[in-house]
N, C-alpha and C. Protein backbone atom coordinates (compact mmCIF):
# COMPACT_ATOMS: atom_id res chain seq x y z
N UNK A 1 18.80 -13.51 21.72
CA UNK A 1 19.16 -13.27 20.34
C UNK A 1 19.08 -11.77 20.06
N UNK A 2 20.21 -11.31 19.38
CA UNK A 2 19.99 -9.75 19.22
C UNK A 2 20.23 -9.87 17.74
N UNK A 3 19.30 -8.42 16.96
CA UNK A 3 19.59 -8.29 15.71
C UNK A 3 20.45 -7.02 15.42
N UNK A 4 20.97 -7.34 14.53
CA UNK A 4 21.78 -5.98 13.99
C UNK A 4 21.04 -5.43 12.98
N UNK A 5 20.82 -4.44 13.36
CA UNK A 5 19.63 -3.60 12.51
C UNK A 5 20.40 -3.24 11.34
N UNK A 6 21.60 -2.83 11.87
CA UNK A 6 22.55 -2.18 10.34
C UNK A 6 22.95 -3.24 9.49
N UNK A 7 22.97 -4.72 9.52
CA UNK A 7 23.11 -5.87 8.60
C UNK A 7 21.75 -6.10 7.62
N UNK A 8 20.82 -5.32 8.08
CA UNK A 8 19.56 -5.55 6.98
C UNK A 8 19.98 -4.95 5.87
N UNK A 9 19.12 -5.20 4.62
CA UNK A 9 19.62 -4.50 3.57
C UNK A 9 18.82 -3.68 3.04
N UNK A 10 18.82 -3.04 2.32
CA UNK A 10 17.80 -1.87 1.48
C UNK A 10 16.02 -2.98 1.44
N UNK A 11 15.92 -3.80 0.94
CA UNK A 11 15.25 -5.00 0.38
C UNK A 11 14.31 -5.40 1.96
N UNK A 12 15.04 -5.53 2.48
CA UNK A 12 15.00 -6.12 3.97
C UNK A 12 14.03 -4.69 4.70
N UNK A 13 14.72 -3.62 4.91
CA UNK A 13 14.08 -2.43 5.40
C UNK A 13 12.93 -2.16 4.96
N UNK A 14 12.58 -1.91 3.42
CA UNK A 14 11.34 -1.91 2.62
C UNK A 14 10.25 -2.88 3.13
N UNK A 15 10.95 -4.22 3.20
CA UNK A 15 9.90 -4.96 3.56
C UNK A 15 9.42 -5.00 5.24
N UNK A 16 9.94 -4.90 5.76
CA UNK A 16 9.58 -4.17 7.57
C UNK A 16 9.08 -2.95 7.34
N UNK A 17 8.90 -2.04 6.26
CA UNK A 17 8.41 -0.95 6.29
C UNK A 17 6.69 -0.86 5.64
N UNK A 18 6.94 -1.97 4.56
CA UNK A 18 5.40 -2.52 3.87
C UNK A 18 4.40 -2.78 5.25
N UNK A 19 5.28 -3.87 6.11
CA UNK A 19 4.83 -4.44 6.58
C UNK A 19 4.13 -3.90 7.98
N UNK A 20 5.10 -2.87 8.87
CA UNK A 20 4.68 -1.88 9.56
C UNK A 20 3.38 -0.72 9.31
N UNK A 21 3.79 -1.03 8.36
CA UNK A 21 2.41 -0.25 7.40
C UNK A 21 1.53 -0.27 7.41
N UNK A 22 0.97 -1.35 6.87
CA UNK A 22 -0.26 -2.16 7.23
C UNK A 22 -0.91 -2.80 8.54
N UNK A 23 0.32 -2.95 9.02
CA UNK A 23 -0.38 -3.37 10.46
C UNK A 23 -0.75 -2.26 11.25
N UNK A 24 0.09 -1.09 11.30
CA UNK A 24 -0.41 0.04 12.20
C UNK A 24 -1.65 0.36 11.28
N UNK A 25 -2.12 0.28 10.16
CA UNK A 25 -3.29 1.16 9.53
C UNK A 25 -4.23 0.38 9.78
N UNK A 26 -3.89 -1.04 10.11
CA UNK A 26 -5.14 -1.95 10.30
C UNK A 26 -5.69 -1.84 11.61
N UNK A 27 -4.39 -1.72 12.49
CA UNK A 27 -4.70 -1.91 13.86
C UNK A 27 -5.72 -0.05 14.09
N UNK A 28 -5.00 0.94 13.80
CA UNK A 28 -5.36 2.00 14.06
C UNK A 28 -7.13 2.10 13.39
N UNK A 29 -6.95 1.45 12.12
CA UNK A 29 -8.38 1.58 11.66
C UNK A 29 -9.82 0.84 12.36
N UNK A 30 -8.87 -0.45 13.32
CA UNK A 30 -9.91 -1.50 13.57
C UNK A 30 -10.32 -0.71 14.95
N UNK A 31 -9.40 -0.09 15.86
CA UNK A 31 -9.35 0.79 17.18
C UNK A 31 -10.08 2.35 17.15
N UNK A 32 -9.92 3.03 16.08
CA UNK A 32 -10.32 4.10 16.00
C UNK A 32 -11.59 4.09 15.20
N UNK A 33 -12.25 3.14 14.01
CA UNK A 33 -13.61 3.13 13.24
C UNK A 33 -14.42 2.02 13.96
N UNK A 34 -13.58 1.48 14.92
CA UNK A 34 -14.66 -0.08 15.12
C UNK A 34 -15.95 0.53 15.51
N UNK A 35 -16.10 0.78 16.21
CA UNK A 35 -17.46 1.65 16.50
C UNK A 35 -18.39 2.56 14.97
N UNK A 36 -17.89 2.64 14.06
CA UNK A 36 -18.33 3.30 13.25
C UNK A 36 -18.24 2.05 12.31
N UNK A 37 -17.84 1.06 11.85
CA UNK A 37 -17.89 -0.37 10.86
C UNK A 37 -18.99 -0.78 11.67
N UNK A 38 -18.81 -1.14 12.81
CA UNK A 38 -20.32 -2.09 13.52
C UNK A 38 -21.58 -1.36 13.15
N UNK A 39 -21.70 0.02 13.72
CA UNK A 39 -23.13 0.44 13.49
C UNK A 39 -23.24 0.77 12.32
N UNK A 40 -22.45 1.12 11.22
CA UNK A 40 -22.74 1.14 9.48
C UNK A 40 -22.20 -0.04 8.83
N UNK A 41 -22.14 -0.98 9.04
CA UNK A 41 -22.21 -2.27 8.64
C UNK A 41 -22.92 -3.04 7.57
N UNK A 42 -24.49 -2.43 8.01
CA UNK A 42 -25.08 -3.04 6.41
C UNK A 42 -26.30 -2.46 6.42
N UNK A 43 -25.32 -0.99 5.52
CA UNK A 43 -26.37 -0.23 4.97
C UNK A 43 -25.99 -0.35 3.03
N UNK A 44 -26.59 0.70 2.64
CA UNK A 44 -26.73 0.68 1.60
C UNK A 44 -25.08 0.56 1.03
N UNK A 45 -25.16 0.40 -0.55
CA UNK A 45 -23.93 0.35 -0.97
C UNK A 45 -22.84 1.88 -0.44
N UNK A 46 -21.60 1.52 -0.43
CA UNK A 46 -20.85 3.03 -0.24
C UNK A 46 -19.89 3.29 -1.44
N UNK A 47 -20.71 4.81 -1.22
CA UNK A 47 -20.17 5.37 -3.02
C UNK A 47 -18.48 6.25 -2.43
N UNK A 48 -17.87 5.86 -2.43
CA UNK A 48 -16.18 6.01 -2.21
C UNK A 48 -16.17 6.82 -3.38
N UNK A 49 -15.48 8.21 -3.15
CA UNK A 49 -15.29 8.76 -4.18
C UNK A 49 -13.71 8.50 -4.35
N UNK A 50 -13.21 8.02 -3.27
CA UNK A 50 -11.72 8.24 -3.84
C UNK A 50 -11.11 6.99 -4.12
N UNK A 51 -11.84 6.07 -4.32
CA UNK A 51 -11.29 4.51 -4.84
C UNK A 51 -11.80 4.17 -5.94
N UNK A 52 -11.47 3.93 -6.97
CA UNK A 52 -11.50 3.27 -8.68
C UNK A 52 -11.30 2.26 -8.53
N UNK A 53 -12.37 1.05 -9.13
CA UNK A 53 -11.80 0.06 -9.21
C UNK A 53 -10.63 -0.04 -10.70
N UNK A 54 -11.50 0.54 -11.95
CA UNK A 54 -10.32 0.98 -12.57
C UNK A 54 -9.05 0.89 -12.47
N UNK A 55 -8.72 2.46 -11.96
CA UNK A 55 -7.73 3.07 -11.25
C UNK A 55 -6.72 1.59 -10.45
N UNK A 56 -7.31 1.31 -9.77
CA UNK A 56 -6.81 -0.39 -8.71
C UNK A 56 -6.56 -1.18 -9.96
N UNK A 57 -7.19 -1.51 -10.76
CA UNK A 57 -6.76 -2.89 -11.92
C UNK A 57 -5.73 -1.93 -13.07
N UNK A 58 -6.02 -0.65 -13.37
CA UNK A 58 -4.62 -0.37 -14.22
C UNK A 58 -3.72 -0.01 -13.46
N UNK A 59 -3.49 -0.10 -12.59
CA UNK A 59 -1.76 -0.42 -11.56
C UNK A 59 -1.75 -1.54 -11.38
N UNK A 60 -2.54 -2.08 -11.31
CA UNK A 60 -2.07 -3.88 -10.97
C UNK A 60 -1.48 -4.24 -12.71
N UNK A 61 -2.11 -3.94 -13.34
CA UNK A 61 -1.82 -3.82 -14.78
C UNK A 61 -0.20 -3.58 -14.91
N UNK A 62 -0.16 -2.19 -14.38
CA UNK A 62 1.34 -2.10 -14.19
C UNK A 62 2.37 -2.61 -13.68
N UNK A 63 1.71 -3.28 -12.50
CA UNK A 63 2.96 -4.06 -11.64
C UNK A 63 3.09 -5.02 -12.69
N UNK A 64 2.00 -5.68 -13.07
CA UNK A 64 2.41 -7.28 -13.43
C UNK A 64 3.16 -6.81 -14.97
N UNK A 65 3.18 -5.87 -15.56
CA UNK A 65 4.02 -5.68 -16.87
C UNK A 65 5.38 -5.15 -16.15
N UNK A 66 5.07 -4.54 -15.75
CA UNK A 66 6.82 -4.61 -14.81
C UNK A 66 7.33 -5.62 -14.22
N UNK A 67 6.43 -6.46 -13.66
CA UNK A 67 7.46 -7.86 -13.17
C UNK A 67 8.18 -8.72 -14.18
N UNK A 68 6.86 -8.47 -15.48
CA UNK A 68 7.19 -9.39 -16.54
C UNK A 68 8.48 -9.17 -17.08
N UNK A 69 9.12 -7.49 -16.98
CA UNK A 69 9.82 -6.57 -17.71
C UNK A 69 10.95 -7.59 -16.69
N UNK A 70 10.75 -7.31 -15.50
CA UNK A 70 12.13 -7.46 -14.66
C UNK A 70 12.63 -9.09 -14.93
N UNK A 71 11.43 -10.13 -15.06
CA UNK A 71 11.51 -10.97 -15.13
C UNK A 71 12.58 -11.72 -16.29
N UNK A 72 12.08 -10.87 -17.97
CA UNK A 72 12.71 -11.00 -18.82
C UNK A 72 14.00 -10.48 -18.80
N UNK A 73 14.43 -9.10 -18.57
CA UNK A 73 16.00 -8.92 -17.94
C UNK A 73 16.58 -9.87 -17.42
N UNK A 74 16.02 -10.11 -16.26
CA UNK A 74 17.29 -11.50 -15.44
C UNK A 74 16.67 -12.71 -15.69
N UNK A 75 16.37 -13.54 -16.91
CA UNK A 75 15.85 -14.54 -17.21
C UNK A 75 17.30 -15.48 -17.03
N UNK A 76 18.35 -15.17 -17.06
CA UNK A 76 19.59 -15.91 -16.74
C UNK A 76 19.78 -15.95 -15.39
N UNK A 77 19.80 -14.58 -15.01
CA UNK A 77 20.11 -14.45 -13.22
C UNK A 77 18.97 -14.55 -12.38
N UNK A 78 17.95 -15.18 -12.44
CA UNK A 78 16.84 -14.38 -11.79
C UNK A 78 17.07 -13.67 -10.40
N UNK A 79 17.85 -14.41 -9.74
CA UNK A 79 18.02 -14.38 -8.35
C UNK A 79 18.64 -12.70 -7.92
N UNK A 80 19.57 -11.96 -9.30
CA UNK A 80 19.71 -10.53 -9.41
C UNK A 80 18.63 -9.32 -9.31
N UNK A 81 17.33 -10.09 -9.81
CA UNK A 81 16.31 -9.71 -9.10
C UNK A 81 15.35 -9.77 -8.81
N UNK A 82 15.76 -10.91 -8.17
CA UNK A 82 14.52 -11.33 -7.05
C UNK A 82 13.79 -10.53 -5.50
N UNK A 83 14.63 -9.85 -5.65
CA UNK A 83 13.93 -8.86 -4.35
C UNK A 83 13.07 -7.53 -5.32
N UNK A 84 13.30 -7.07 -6.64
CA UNK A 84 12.70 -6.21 -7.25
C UNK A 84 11.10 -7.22 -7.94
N UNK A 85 11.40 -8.20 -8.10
CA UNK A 85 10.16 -9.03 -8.39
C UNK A 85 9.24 -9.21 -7.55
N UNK A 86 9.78 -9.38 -5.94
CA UNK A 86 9.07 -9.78 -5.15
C UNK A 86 8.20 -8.81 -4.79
N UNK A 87 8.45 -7.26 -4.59
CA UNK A 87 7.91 -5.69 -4.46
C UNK A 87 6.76 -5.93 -5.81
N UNK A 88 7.07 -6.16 -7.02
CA UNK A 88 6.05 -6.05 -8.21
C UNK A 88 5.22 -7.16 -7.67
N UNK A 89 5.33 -8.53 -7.30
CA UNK A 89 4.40 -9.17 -7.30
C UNK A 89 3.20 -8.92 -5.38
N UNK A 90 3.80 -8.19 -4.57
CA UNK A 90 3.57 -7.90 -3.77
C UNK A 90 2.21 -6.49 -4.47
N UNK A 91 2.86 -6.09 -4.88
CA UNK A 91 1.77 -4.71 -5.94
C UNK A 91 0.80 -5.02 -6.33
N UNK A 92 1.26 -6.24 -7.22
CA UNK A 92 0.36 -6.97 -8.12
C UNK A 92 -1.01 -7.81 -7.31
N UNK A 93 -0.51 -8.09 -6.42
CA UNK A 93 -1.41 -8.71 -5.60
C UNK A 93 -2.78 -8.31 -4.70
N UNK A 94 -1.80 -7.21 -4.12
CA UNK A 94 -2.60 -6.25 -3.24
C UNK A 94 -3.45 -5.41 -3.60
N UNK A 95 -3.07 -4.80 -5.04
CA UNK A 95 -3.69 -4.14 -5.90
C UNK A 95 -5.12 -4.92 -6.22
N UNK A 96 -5.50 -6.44 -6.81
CA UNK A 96 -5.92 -6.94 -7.24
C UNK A 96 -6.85 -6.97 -6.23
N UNK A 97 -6.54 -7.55 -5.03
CA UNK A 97 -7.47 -7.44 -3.82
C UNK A 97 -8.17 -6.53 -3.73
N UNK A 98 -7.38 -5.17 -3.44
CA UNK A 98 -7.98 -3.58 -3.54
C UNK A 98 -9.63 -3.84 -4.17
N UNK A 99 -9.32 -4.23 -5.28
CA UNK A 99 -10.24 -3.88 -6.46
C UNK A 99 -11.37 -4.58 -6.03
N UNK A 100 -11.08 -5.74 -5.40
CA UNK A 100 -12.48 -6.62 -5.38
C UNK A 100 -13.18 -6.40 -3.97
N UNK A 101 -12.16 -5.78 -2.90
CA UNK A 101 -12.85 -5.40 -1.26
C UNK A 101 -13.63 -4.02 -2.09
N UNK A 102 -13.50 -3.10 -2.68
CA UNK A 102 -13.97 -2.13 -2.86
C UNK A 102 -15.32 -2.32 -3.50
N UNK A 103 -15.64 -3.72 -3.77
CA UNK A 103 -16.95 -3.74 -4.21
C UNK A 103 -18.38 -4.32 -3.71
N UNK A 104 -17.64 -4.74 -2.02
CA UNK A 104 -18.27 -5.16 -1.14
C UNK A 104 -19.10 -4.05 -0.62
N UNK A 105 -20.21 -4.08 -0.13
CA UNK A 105 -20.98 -2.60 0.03
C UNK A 105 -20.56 -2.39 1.29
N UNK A 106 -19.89 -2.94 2.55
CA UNK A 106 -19.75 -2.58 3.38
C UNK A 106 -18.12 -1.67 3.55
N UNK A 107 -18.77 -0.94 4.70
CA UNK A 107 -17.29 0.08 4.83
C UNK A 107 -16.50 -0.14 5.39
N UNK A 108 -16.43 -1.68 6.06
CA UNK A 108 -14.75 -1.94 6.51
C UNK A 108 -14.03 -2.04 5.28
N UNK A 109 -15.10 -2.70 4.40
CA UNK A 109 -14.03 -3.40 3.00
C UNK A 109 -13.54 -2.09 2.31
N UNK A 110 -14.06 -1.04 2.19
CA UNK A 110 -13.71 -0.12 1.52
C UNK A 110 -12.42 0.65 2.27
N UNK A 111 -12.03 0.83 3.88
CA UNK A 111 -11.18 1.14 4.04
C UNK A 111 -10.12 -0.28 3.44
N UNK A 112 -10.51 -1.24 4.02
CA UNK A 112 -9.21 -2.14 3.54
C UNK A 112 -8.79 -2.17 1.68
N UNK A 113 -9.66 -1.68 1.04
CA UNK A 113 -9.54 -1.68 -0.24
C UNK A 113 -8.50 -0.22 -0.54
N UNK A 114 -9.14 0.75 0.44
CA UNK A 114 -8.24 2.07 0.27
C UNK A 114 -6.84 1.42 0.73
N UNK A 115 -7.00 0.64 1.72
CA UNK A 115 -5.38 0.88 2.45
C UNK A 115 -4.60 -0.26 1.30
N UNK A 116 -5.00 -1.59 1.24
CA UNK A 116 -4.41 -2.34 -0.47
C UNK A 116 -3.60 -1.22 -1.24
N UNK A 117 -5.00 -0.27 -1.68
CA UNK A 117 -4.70 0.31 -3.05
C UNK A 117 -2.93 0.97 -2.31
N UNK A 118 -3.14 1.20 -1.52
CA UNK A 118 -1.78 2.84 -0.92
C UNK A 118 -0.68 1.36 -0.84
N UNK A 119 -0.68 0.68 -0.20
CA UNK A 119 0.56 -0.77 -0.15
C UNK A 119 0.74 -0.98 -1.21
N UNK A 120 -0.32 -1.32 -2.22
CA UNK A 120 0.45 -1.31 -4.11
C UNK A 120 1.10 -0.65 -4.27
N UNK A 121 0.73 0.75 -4.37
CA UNK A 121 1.44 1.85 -4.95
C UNK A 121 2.52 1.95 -4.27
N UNK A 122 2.92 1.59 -2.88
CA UNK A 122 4.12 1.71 -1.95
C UNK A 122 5.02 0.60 -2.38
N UNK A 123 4.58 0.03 -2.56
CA UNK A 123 5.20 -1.32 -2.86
C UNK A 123 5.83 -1.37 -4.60
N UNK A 124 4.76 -0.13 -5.61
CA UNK A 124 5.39 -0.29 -6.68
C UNK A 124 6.81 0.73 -6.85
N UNK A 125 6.91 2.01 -5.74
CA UNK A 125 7.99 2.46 -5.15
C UNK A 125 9.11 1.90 -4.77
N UNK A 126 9.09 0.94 -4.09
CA UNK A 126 9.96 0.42 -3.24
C UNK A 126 10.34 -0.50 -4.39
N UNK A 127 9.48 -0.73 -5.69
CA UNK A 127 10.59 -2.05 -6.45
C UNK A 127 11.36 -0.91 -7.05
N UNK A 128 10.96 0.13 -7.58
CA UNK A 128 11.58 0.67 -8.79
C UNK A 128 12.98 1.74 -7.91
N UNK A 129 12.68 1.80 -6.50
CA UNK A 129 13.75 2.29 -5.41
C UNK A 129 14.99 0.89 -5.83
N UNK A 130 14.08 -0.43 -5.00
CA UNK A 130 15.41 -1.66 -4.93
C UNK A 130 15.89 -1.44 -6.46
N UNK A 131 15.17 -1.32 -7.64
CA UNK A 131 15.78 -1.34 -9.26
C UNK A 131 17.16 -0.67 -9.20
N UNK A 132 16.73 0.62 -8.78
CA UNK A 132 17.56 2.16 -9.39
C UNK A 132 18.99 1.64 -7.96
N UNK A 133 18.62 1.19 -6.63
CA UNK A 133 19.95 1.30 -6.46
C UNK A 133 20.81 0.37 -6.55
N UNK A 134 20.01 -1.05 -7.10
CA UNK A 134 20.82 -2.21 -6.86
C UNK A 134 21.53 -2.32 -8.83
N UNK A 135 20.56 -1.19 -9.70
CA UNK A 135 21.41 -1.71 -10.67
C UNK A 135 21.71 -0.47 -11.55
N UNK A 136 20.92 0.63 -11.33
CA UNK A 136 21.84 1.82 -11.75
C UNK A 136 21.95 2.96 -10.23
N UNK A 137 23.17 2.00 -9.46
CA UNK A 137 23.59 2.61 -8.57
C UNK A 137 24.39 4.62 -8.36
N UNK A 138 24.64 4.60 -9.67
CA UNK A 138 25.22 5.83 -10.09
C UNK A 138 23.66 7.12 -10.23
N UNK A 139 22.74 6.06 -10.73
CA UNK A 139 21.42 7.47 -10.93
C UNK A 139 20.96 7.96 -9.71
N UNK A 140 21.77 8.94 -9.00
CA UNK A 140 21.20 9.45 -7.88
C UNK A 140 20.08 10.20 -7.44
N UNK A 141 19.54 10.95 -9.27
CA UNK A 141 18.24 11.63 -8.70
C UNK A 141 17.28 11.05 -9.01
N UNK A 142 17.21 9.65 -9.52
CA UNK A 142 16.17 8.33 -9.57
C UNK A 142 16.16 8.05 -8.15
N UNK A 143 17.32 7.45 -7.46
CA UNK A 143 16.95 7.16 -6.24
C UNK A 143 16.48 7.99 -5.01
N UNK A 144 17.70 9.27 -5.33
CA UNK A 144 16.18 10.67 -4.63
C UNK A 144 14.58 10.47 -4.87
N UNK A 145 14.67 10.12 -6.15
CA UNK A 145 13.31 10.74 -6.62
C UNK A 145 12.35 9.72 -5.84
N UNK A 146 12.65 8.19 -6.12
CA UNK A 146 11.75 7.24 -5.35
C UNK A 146 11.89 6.96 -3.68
N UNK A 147 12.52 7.53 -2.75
CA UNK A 147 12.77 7.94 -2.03
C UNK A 147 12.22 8.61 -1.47
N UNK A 148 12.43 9.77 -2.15
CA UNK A 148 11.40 11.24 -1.49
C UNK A 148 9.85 10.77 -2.08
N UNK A 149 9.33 9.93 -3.13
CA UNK A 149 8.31 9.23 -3.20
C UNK A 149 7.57 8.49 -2.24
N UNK A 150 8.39 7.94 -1.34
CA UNK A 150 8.00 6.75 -0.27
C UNK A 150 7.83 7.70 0.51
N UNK A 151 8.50 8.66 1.43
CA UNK A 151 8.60 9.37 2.11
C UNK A 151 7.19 10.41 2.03
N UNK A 152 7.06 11.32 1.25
CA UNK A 152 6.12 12.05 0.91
C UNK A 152 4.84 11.11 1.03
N UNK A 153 4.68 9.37 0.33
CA UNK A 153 3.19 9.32 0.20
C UNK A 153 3.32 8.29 1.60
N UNK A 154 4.12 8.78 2.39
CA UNK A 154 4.20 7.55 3.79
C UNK A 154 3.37 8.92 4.14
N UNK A 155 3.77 9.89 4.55
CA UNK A 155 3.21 11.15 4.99
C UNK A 155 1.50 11.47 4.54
N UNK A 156 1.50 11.09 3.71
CA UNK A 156 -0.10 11.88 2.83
C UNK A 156 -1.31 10.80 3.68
N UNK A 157 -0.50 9.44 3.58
CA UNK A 157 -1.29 8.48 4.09
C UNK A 157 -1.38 8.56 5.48
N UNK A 158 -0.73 9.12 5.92
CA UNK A 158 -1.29 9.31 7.74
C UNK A 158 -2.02 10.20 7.85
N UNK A 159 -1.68 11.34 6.52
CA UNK A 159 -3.26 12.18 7.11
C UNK A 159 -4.30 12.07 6.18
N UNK A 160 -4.13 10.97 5.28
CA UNK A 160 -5.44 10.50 4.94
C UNK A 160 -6.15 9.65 5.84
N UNK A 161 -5.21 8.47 7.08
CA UNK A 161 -5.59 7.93 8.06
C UNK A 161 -6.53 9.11 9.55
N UNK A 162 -5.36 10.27 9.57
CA UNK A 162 -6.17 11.07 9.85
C UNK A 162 -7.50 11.64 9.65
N UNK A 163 -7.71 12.03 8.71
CA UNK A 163 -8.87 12.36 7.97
C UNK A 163 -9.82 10.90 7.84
N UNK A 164 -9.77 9.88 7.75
CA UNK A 164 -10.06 9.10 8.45
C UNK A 164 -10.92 8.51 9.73
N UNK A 165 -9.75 8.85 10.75
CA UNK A 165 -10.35 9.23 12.22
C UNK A 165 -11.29 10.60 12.53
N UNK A 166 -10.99 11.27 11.69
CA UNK A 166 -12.05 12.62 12.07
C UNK A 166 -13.03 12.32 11.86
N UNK A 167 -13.33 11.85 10.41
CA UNK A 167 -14.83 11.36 9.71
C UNK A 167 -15.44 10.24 10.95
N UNK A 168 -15.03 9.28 11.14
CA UNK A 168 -15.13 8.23 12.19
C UNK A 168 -15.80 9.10 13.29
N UNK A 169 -15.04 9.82 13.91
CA UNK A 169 -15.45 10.67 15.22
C UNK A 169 -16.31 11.44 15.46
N UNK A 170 -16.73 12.29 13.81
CA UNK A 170 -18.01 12.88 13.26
C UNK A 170 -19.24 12.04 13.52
N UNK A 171 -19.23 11.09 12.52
CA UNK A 171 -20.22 10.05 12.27
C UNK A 171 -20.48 9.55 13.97
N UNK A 172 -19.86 9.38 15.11
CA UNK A 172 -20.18 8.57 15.99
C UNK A 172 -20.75 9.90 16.71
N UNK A 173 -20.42 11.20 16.60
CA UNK A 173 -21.16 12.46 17.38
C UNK A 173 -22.63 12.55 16.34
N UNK A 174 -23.29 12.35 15.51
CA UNK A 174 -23.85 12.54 14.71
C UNK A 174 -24.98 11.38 15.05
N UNK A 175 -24.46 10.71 14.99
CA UNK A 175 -24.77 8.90 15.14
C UNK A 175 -26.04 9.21 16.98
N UNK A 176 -24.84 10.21 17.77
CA UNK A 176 -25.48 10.13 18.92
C UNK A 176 -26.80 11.03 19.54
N UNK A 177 -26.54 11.92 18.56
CA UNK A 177 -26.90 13.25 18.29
C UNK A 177 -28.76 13.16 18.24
N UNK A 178 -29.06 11.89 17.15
CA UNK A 178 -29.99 11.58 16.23
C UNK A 178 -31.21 10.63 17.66
C-alpha cells in the first residue's frame, strides 16, 4: 500500500504534525530525563516557574469559547467545520490535562504538563490556520501570520526541549558529583 502524501489535506498534515509532536517530545523526554524522573521522583513538591495552572485553564477557556463560536457558525453545516472544531476540542482537552499533571509533585508530570500546555496552544494555531484558509481563503496575512506562528513556536519548543536536556544532564553530573 503506498500513500500519496500530496492527497492529504491542510487538516490531515496538522494532524500528523500534532501528532509527531508529541511523540518525539515524549519519546525524547522519556530517553534523555529517564534517569533524572527515576532518581527525583519523590521529592518534595516542584515549583515550575514556567507553568500556570491559571495560565493552562484560561486557554482552555479559550479553546472551548472558540469551539462554541465555530460551533454556532456552522450549526446548519457542521461538517464545514468539523476539522476547525476538532483542533479547538483537541486544545480544549489537552489544555485541561496540562493543568491537572502540573499539580502532581512529581517531575515527569510537570514535563508532561509543560508539553500538554505547548500541543494546546499548537493545536489552538492550527484551528484558527484550518479557519483562515478554509473560509477566508483570500486573508493571506492571517494565514502567514498563523503559519509563521506554528513554525516559530515548533522552533522555541525544541529549544525549550533542549534546554530541557541540558538541565537533565546537569542534574545527573551534580547528582554524581555529591
Amino acid at each position: 500500500m503506498q500513500i500519496d502524501l500530496s492527497s492529504l489535506s491542510l487538516e490531515q498534515w496538522l494532524l500528523i504534525l500534532l501528532l509527531a509532536y508529541v511523540l518525539a517530545f515524549v519519546l525524547l523526554g522519556l530517553v534523555k530525563g529517564r534517569k533524572y524522573f527515576k532518581s527525583y521522583s519523590s521529592g518534595k513538591k516542584v515549583e515550575y516557574l514556567f507553568h500556570s495552572v491559571d495560565v493552562t485553564l484560561t486557554l482552555a477557556g479559550l479553546s472551548i469559547t472558540s469551539l462554541a463560536l465555530f460551533i454556532g457558525l456552522g450549526i446548519e453545516n457542521l461538517g464545514r467545520f468539523s476539522s476547525i472544531i476538532l483542533f479547538f476540542s483537541i486544545s480544549f482537552v489537552v489544555l485541561a490535562l496540562s493543568s491537572n499533571f502540573a499539580r502532581f509533585p512529581r517531575r515527569f508530570y510537570t514535563f508532561i504538563a509543560d508539553l500538554l500546555a505547548d500541543v494546546g496552544i499548537l493545536a489552538i494555531g492550527c484551528g484558527f490556520l484550518v479557519f483562515f484558509v478554509n473560509e477566508l481563503s483570500l486573508s493571506y496575512g492571517l494565514i502567514l501570520t498563523y503559519g509563521l506562528f506554528i513554525t516559530v513556536f515548533i522552533l522555541l519548543s525544541c529549544l525549550d526541549l533542549y534546554k530541557y536536556c541540558k538541565y537533565w544532564s546537569l542534574s545527573e553530573v551534580e547528582k554524581s558529583k555529591k
